[in-house]
C-alpha atoms as a PDB file:
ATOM      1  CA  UNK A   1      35.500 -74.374  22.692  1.00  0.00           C
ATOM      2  CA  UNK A   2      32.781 -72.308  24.087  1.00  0.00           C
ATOM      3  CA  UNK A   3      34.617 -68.782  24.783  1.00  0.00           C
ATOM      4  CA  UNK A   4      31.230 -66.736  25.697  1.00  0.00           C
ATOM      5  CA  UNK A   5      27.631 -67.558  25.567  1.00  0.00           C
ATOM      6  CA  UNK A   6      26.778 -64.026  25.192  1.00  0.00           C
ATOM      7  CA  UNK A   7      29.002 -64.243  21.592  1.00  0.00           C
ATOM      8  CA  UNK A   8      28.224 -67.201  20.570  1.00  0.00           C
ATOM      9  CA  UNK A   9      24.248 -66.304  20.925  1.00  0.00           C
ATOM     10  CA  UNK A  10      24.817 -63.342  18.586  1.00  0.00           C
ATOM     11  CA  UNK A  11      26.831 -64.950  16.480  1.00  0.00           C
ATOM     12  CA  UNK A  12      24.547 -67.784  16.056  1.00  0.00           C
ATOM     13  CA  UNK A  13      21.681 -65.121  15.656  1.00  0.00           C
ATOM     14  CA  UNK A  14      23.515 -63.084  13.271  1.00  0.00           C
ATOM     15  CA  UNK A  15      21.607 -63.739  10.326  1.00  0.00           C
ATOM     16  CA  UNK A  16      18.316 -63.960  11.646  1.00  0.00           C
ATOM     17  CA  UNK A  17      19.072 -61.015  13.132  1.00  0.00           C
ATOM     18  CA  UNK A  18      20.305 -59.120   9.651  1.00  0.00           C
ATOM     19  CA  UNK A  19      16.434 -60.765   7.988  1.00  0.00           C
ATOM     20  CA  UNK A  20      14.681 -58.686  10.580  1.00  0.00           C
ATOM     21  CA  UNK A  21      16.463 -55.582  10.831  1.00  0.00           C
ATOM     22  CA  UNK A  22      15.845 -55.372   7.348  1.00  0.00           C
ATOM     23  CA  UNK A  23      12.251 -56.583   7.683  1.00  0.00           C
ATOM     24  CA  UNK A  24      11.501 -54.297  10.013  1.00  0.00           C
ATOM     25  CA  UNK A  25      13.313 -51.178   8.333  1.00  0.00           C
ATOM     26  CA  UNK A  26      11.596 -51.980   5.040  1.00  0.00           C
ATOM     27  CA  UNK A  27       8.025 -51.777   6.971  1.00  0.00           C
ATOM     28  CA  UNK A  28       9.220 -48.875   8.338  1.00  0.00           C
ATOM     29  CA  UNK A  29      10.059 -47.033   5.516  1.00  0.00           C
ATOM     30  CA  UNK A  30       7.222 -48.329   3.507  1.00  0.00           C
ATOM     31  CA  UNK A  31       4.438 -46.697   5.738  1.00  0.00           C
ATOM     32  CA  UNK A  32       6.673 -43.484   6.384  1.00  0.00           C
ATOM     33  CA  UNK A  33       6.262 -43.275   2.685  1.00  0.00           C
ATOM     34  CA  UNK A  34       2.389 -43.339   2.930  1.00  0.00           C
ATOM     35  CA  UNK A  35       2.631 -40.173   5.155  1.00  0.00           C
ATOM     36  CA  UNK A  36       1.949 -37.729   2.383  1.00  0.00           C
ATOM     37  CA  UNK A  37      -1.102 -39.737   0.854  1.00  0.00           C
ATOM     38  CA  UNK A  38      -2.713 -39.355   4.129  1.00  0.00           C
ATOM     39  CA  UNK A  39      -1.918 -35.619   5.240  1.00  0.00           C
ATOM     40  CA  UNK A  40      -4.041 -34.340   2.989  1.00  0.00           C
ATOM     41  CA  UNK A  41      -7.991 -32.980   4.024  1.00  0.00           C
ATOM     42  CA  UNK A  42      -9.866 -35.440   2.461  1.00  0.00           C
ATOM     43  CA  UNK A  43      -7.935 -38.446   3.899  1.00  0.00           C
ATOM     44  CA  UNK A  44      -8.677 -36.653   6.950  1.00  0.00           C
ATOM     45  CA  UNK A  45     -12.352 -36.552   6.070  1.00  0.00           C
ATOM     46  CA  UNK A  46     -12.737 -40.237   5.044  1.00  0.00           C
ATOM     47  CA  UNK A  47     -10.912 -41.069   8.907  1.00  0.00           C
ATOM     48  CA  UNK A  48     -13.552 -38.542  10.593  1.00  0.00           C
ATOM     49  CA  UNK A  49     -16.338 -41.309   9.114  1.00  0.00           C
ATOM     50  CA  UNK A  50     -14.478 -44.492  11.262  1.00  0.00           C
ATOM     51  CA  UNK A  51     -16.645 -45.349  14.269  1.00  0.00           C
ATOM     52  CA  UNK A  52     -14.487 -43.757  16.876  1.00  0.00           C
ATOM     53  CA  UNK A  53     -14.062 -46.560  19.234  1.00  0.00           C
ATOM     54  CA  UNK A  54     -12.537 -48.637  16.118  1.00  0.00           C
ATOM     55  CA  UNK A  55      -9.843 -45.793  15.691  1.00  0.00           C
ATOM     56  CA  UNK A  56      -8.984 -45.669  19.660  1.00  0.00           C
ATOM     57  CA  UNK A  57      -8.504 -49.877  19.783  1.00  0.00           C
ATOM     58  CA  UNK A  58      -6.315 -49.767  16.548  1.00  0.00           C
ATOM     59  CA  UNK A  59      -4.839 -46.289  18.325  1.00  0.00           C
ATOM     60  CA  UNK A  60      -5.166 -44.262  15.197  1.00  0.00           C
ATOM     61  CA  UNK A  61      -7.117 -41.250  16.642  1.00  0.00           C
ATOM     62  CA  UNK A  62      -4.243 -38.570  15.207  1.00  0.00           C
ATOM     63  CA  UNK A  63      -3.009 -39.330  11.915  1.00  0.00           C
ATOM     64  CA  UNK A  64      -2.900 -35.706  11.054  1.00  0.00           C
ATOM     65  CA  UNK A  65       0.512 -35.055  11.879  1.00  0.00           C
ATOM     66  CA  UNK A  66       3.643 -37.018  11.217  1.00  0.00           C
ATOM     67  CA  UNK A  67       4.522 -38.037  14.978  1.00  0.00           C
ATOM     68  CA  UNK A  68       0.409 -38.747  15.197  1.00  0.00           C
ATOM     69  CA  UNK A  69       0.652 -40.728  11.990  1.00  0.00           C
ATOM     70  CA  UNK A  70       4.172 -42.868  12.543  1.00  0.00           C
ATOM     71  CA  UNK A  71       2.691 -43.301  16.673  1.00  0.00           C
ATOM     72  CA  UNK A  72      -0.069 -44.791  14.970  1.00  0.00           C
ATOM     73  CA  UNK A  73       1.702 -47.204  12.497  1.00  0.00           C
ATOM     74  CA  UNK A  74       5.444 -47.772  12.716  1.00  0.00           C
ATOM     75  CA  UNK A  75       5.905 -47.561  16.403  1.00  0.00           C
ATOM     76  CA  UNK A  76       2.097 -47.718  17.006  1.00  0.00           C
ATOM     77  CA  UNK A  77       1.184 -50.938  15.559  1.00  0.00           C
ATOM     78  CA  UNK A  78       3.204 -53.255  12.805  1.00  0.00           C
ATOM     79  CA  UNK A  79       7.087 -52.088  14.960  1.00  0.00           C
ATOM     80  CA  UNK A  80       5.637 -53.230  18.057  1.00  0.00           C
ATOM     81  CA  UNK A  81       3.378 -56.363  16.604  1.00  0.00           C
ATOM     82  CA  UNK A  82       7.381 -57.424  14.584  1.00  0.00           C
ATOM     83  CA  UNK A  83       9.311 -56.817  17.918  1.00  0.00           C
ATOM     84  CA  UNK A  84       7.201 -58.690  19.626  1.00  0.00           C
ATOM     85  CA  UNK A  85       7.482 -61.461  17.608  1.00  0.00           C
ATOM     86  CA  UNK A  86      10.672 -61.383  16.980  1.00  0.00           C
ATOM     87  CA  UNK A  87      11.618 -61.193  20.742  1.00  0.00           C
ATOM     88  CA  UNK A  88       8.841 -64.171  21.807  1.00  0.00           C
ATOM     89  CA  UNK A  89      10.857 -66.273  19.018  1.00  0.00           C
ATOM     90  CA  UNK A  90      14.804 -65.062  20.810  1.00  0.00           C
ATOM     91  CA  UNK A  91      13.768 -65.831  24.301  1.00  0.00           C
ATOM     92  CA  UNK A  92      11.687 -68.726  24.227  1.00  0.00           C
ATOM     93  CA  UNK A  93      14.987 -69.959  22.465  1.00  0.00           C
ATOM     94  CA  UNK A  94      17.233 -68.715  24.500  1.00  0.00           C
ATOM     95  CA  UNK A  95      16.331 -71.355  27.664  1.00  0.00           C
ATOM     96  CA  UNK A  96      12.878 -73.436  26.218  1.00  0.00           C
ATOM     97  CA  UNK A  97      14.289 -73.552  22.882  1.00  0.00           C
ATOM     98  CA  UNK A  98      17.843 -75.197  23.480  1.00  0.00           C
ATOM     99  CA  UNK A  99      16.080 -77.873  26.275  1.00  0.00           C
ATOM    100  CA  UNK A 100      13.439 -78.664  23.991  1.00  0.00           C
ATOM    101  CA  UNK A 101      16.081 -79.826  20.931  1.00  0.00           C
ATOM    102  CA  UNK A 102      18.868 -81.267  23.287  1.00  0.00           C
ATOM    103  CA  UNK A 103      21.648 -78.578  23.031  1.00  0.00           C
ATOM    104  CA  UNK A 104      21.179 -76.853  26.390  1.00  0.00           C
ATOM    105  CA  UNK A 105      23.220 -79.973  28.286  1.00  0.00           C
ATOM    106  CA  UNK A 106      26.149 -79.211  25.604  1.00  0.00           C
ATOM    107  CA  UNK A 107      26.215 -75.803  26.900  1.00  0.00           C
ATOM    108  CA  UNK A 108      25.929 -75.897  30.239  1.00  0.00           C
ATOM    109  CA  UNK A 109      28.856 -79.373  30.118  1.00  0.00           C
ATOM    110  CA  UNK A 110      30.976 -76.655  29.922  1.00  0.00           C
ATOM    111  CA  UNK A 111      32.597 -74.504  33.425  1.00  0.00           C
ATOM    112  CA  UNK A 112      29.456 -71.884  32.814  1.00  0.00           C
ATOM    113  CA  UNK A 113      26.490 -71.854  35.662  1.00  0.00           C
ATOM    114  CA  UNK A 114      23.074 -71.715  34.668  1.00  0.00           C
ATOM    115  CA  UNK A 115      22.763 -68.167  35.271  1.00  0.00           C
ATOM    116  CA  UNK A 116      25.728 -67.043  33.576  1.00  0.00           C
ATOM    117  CA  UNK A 117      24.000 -68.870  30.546  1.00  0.00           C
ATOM    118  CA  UNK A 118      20.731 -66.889  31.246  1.00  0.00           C
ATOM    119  CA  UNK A 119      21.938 -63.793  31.750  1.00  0.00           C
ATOM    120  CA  UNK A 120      23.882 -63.652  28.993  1.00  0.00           C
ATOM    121  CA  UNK A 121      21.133 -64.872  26.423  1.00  0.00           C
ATOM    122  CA  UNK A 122      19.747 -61.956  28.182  1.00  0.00           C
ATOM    123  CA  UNK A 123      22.225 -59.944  27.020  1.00  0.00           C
ATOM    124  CA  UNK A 124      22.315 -61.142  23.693  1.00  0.00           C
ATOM    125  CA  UNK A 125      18.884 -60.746  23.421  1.00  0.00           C
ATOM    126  CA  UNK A 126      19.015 -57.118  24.696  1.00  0.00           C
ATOM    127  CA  UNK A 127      21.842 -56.294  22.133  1.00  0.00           C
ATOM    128  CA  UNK A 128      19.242 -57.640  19.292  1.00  0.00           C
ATOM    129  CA  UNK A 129      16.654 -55.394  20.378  1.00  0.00           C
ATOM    130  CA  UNK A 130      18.746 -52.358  19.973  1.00  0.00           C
ATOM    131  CA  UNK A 131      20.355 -53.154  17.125  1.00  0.00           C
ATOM    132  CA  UNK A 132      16.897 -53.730  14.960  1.00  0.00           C
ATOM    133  CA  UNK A 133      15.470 -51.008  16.349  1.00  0.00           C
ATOM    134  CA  UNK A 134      18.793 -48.527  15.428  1.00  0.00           C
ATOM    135  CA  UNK A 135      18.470 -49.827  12.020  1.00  0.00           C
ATOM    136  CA  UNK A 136      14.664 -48.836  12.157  1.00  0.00           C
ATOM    137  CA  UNK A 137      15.266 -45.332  13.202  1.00  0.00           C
ATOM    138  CA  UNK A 138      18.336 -44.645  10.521  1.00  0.00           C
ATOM    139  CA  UNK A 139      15.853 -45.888   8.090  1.00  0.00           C
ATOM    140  CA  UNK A 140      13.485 -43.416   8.578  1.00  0.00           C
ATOM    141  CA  UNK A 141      15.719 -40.536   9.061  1.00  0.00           C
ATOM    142  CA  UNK A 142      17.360 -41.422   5.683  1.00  0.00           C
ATOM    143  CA  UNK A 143      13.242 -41.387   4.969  1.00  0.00           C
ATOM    144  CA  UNK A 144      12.121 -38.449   6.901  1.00  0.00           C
ATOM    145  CA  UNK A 145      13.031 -35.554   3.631  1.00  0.00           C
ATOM    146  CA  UNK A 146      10.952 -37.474   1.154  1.00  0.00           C
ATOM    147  CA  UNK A 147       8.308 -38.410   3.103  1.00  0.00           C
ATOM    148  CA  UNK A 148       7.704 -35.623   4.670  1.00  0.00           C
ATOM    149  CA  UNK A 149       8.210 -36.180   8.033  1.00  0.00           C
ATOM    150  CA  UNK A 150       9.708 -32.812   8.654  1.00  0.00           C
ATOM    151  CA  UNK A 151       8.200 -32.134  12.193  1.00  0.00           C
ATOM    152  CA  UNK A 152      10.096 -35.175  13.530  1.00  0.00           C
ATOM    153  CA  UNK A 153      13.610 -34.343  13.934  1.00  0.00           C
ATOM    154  CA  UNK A 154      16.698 -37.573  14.169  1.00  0.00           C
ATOM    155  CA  UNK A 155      16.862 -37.000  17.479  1.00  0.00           C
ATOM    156  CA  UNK A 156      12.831 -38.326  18.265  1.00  0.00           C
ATOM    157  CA  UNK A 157      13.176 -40.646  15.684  1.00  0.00           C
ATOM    158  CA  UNK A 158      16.084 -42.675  17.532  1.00  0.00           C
ATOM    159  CA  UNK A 159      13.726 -41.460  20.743  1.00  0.00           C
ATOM    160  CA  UNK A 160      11.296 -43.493  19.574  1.00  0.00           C
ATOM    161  CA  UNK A 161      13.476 -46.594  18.416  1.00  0.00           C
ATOM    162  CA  UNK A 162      14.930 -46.877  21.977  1.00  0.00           C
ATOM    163  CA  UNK A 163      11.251 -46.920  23.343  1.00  0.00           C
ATOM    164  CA  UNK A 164      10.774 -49.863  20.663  1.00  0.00           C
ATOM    165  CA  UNK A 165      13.560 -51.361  21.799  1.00  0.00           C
ATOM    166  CA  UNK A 166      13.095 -51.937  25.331  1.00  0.00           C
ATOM    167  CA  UNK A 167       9.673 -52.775  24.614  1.00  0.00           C
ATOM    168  CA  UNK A 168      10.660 -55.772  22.503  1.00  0.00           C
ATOM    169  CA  UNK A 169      13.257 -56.501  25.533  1.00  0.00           C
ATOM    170  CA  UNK A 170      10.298 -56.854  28.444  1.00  0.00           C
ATOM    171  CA  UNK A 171       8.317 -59.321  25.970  1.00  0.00           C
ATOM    172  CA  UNK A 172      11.738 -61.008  25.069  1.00  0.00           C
ATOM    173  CA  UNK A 173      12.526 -61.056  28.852  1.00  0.00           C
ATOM    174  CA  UNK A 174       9.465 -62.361  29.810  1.00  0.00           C
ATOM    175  CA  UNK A 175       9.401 -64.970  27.008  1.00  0.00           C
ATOM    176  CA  UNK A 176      13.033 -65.958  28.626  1.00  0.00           C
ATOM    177  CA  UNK A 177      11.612 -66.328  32.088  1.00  0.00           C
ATOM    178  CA  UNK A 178       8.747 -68.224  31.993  1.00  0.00           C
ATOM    179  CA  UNK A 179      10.680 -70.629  29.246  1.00  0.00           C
ATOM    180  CA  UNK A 180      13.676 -70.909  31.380  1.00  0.00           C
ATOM    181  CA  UNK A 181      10.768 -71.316  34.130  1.00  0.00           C
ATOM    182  CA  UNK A 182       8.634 -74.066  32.801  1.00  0.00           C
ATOM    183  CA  UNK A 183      11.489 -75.113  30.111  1.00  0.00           C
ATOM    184  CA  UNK A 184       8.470 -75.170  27.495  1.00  0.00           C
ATOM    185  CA  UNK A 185       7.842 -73.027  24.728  1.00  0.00           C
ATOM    186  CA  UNK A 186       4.102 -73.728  24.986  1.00  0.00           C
ATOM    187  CA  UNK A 187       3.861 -71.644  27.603  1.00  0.00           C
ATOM    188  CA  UNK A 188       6.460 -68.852  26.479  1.00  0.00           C
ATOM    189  CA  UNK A 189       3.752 -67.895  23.360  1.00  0.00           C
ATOM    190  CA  UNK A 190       1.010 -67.982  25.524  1.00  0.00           C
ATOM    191  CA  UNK A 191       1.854 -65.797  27.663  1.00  0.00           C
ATOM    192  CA  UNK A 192       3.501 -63.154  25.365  1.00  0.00           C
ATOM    193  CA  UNK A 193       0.061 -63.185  23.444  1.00  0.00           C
ATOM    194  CA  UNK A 194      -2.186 -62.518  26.464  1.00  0.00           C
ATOM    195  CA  UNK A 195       0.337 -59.828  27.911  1.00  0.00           C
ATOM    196  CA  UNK A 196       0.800 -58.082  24.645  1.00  0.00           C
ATOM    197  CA  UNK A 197      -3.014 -58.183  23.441  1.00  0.00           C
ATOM    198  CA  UNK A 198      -4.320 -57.287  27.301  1.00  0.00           C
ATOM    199  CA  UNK A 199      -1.684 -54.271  27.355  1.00  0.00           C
ATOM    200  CA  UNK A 200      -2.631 -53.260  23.471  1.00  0.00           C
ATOM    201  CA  UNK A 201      -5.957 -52.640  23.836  1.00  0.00           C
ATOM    202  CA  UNK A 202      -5.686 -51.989  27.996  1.00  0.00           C
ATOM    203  CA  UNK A 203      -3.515 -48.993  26.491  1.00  0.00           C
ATOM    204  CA  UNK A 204      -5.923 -48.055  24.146  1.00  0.00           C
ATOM    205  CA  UNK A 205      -9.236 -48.514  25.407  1.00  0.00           C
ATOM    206  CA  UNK A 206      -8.414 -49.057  29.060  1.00  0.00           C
ATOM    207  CA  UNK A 207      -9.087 -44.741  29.599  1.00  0.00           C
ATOM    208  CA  UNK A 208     -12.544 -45.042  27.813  1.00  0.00           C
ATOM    209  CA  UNK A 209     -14.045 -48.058  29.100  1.00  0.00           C
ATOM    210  CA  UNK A 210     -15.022 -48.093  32.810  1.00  0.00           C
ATOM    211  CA  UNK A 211     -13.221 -50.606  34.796  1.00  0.00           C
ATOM    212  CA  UNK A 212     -10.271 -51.072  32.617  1.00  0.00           C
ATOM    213  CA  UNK A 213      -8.491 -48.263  34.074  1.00  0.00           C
ATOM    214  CA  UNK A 214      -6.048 -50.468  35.581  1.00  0.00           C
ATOM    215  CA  UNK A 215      -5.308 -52.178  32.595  1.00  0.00           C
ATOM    216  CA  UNK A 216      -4.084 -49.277  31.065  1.00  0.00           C
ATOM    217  CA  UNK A 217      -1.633 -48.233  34.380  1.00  0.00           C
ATOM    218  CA  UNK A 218      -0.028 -51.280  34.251  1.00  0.00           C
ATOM    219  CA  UNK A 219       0.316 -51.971  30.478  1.00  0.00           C
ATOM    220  CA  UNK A 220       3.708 -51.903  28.485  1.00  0.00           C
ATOM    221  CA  UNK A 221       2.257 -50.061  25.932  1.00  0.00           C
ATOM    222  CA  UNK A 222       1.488 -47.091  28.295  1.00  0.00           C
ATOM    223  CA  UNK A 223       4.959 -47.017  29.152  1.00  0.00           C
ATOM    224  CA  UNK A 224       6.178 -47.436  25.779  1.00  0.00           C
ATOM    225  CA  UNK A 225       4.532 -44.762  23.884  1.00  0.00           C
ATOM    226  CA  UNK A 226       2.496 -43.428  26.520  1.00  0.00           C
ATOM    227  CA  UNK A 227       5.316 -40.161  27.036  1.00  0.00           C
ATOM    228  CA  UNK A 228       5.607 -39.357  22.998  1.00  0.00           C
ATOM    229  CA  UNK A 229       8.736 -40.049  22.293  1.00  0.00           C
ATOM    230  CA  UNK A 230       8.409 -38.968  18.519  1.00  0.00           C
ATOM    231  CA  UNK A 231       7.534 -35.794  20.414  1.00  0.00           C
ATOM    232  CA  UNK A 232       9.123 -35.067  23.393  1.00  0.00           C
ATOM    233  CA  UNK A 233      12.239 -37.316  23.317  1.00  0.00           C
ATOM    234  CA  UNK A 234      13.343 -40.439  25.440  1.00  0.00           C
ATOM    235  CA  UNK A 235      11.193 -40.626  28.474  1.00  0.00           C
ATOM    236  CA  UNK A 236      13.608 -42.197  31.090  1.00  0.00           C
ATOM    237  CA  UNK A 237      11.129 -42.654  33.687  1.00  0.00           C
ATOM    238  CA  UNK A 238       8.845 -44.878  31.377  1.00  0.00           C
ATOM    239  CA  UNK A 239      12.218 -46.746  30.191  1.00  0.00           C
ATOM    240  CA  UNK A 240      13.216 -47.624  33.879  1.00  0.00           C
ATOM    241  CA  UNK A 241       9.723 -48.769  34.340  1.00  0.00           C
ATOM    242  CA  UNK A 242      10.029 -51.321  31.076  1.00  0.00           C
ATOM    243  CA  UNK A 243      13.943 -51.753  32.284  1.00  0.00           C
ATOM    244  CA  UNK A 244      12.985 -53.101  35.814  1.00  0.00           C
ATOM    245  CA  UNK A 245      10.019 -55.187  34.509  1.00  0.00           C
ATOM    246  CA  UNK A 246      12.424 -57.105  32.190  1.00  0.00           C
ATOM    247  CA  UNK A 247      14.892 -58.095  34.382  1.00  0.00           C
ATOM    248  CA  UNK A 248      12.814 -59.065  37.089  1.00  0.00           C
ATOM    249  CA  UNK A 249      11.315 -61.623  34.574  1.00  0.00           C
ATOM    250  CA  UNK A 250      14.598 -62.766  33.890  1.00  0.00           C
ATOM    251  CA  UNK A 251      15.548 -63.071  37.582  1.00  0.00           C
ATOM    252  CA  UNK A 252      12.170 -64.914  38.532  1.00  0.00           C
ATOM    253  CA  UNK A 253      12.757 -67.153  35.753  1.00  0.00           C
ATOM    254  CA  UNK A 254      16.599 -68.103  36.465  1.00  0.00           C
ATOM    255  CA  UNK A 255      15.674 -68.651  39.752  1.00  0.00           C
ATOM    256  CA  UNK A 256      13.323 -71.442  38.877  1.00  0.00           C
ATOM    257  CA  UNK A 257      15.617 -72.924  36.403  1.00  0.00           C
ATOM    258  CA  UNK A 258      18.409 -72.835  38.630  1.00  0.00           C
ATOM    259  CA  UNK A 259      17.379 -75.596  40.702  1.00  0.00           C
ATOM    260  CA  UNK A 260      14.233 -77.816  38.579  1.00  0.00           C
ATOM    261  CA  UNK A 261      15.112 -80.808  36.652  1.00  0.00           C
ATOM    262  CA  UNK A 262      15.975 -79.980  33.242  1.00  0.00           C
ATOM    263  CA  UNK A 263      14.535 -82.185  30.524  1.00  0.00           C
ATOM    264  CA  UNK A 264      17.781 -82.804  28.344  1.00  0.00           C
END
């Protein structure tokens, strides 16, 4: 008998969930543990010859200091490229996913309305974010002594993994609305990839390059990293911003599937 969706989503997930916390804390770990190879002044000479528009796309223009260096890597580049990922693959599932292979009418046979269902893949998916992204920031506070990362006390660390977190929630909730939306996962990884590529380099270049000022105001990214949370600590404001995007994706998106045809 089907006692919660919520449950039953996490417990479904549970060990796809354990492969990427892992995953991602190993990557984690692993470049923390370049650190000390590259604060040194001739890795910081060999940088200084990179064309400088190829550091600010790949936003590695301060690698000199540990928050500089993990901003630019773990939370810069490969946490947010796995999140993303990871959260494209739980909410396109969470609605697309179970129409597409025939199991969503088996759910919702049950006394549970389409948006309890939604909301509470919602809230599974939410739940996943965090807990990846705790196990990400423990990692590299177990890390922090031997590789140096000194300047970046616990506290910024699990800062910075709650900033990860909700960004992998706004991708997964927008992955859940337009699949609960258009019931298609076509669409789902389509428009995750423009979003997140747009708001990358929007982010990164967006300040530099005339006209694409906008880009950067409105991208994720911005709000993500945009306060220094490896720095200066959880940014609320930014969170909200990231918060409020995510569940009106989710809303939109239940709407729609709430009264279309579903394909089961």
């Amino acid at each position: 008998m089907l006692r919660s969706v919520f449950g039953k989503t996490l417990w479904d997930q549970r060990r796809g969930l354990l492969a990427w916390a892992l995953g991602i804390g190993a990557v984690g770990v692993l470049y923390a543990a370049f650190y000390p190879t590259f604060n040194n002044d001739e890795m910081q000479q060999a940088l200084k010859a990179y064309p400088k528009g190829l550091l600010e796309a790949m936003g590695m223009t301060d690698i000199g200091t540990a928050a500089g260096y993990l901003g630019s890597t773990t939370y810069g580049l490969l946490g947010p490229a796995l999140i993303i990922v990871m959260a494209a693959a739980l909410g396109s599932g969470a609605i697309a996913g179970a129409e597409d292979a025939g199991r969503l009418d088996l759910t919702l046979a049950h006394p549970v309305s389409r948006w309890s269902v939604a909301l509470q893949r919602f809230g599974a998916l939410v739940v996943a974010m965090l807990l990846v992204s705790a196990v990400l920031g423990v990692a590299l506070i177990v890390i922090s002594g031997p590789a140096q990362l000194g300047d970046i006390g616990p506290v910024n660390l699990i800062a910075a993994s709650i900033h990860l977190a909700l960004l992998g929630t706004f991708f997964g909730a927008l992955a859940l609305g337009v699949g609960a939306a258009t019931g298609q996962r076509g669409p789902v990884y389509g428009a995750v990839a423009i979003v997140a590529v747009a708001g990358y380099f929007g982010n990164n270049l967006g300040p530099t390059i005339e006209g694409l000022g906008w880009l950067h105001d409105i991208s994720p990214f911005r709000f993500y990293l945009g306060g220094s949370p490896l720095a200066d600590g959880v940014q609320l404001g930014d969170l909200g911003i990231l918060a409020a995007a995510a569940i009106a994706f989710v809303l939109a998106g239940t709407a729609v599937f709430d009264r279309r045809d579903l394909a089961v």
